[in-house]
C-alpha atoms as a PDB file:
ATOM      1  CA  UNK A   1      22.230   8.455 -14.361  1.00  0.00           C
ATOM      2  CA  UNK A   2      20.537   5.199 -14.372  1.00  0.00           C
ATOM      3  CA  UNK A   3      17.889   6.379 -11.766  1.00  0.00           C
ATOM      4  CA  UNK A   4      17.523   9.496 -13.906  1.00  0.00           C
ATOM      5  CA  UNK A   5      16.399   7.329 -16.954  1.00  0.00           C
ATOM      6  CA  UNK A   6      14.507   5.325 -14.617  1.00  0.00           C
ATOM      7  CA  UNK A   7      12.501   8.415 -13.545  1.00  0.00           C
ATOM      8  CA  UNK A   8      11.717   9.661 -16.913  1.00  0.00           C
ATOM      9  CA  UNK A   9      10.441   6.489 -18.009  1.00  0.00           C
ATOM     10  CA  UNK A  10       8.205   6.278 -15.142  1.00  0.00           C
ATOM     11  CA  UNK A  11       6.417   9.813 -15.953  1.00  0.00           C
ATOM     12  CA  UNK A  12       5.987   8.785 -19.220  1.00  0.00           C
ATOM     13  CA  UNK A  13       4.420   6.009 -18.676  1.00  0.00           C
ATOM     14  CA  UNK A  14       2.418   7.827 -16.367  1.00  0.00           C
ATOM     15  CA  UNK A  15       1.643  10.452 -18.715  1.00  0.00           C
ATOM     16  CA  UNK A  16       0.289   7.981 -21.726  1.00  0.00           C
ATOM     17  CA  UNK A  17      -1.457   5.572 -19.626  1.00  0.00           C
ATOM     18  CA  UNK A  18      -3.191   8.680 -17.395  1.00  0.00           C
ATOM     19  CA  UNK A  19      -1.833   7.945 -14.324  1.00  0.00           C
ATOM     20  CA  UNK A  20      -0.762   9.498 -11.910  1.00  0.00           C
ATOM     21  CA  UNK A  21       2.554   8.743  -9.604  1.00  0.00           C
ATOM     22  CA  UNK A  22       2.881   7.720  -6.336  1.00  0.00           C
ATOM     23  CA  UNK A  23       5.380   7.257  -3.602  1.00  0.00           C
ATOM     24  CA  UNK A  24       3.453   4.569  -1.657  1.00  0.00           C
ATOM     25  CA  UNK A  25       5.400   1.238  -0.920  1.00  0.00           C
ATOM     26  CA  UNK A  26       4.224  -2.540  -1.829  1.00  0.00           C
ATOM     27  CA  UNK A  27       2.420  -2.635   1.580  1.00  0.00           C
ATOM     28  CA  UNK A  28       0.409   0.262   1.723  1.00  0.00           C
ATOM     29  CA  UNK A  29      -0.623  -0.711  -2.154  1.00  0.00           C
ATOM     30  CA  UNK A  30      -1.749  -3.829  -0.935  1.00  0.00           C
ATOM     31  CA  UNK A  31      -3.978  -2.604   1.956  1.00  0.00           C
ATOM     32  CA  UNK A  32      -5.285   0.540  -0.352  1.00  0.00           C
ATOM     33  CA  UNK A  33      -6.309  -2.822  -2.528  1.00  0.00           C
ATOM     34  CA  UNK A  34      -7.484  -4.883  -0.257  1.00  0.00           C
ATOM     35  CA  UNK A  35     -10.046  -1.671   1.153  1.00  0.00           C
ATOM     36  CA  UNK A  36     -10.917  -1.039  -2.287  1.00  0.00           C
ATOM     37  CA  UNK A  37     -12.010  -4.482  -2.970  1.00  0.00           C
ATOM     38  CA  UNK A  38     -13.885  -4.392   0.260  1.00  0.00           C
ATOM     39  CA  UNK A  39     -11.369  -6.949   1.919  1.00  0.00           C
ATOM     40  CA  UNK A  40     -11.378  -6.187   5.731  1.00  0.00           C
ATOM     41  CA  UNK A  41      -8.200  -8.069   6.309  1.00  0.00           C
ATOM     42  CA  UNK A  42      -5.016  -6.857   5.905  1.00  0.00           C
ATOM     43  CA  UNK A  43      -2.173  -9.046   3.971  1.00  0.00           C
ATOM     44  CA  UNK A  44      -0.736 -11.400   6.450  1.00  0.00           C
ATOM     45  CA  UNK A  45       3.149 -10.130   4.906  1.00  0.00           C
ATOM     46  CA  UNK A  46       4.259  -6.634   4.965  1.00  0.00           C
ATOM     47  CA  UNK A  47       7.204  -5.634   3.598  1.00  0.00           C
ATOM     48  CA  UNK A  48       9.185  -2.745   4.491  1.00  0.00           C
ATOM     49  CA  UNK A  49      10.042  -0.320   1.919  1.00  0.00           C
ATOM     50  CA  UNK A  50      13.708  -0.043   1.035  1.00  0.00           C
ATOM     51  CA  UNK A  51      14.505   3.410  -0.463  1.00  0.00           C
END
């Protein structure tokens, strides 16, 4: 139930901030940064996503 709540609090948040959701993990957010900001290196720690 917990991850239930969890979910539905996500979307909304999503929803009033206009958002959208995504299923990326801490590493690939920091290299999508890191290319937006026009960083050619990559973070020096990756970190596996745990599902």
């Amino acid at each position: 139930m917990g991850k239930l709540y969890a979910n539905n609090v996500q979307k909304l948040m999503a929803s009033e901030g206009n958002m959208i959701l995504s299923d990326i993990g801490l590493a690939e957010k920091r290299i999508n940064h890191a290319t937006l900001n026009g960083n050619n290196s990559l973070p020096s720690v990756l970190h596996q996503k745990h599902n």
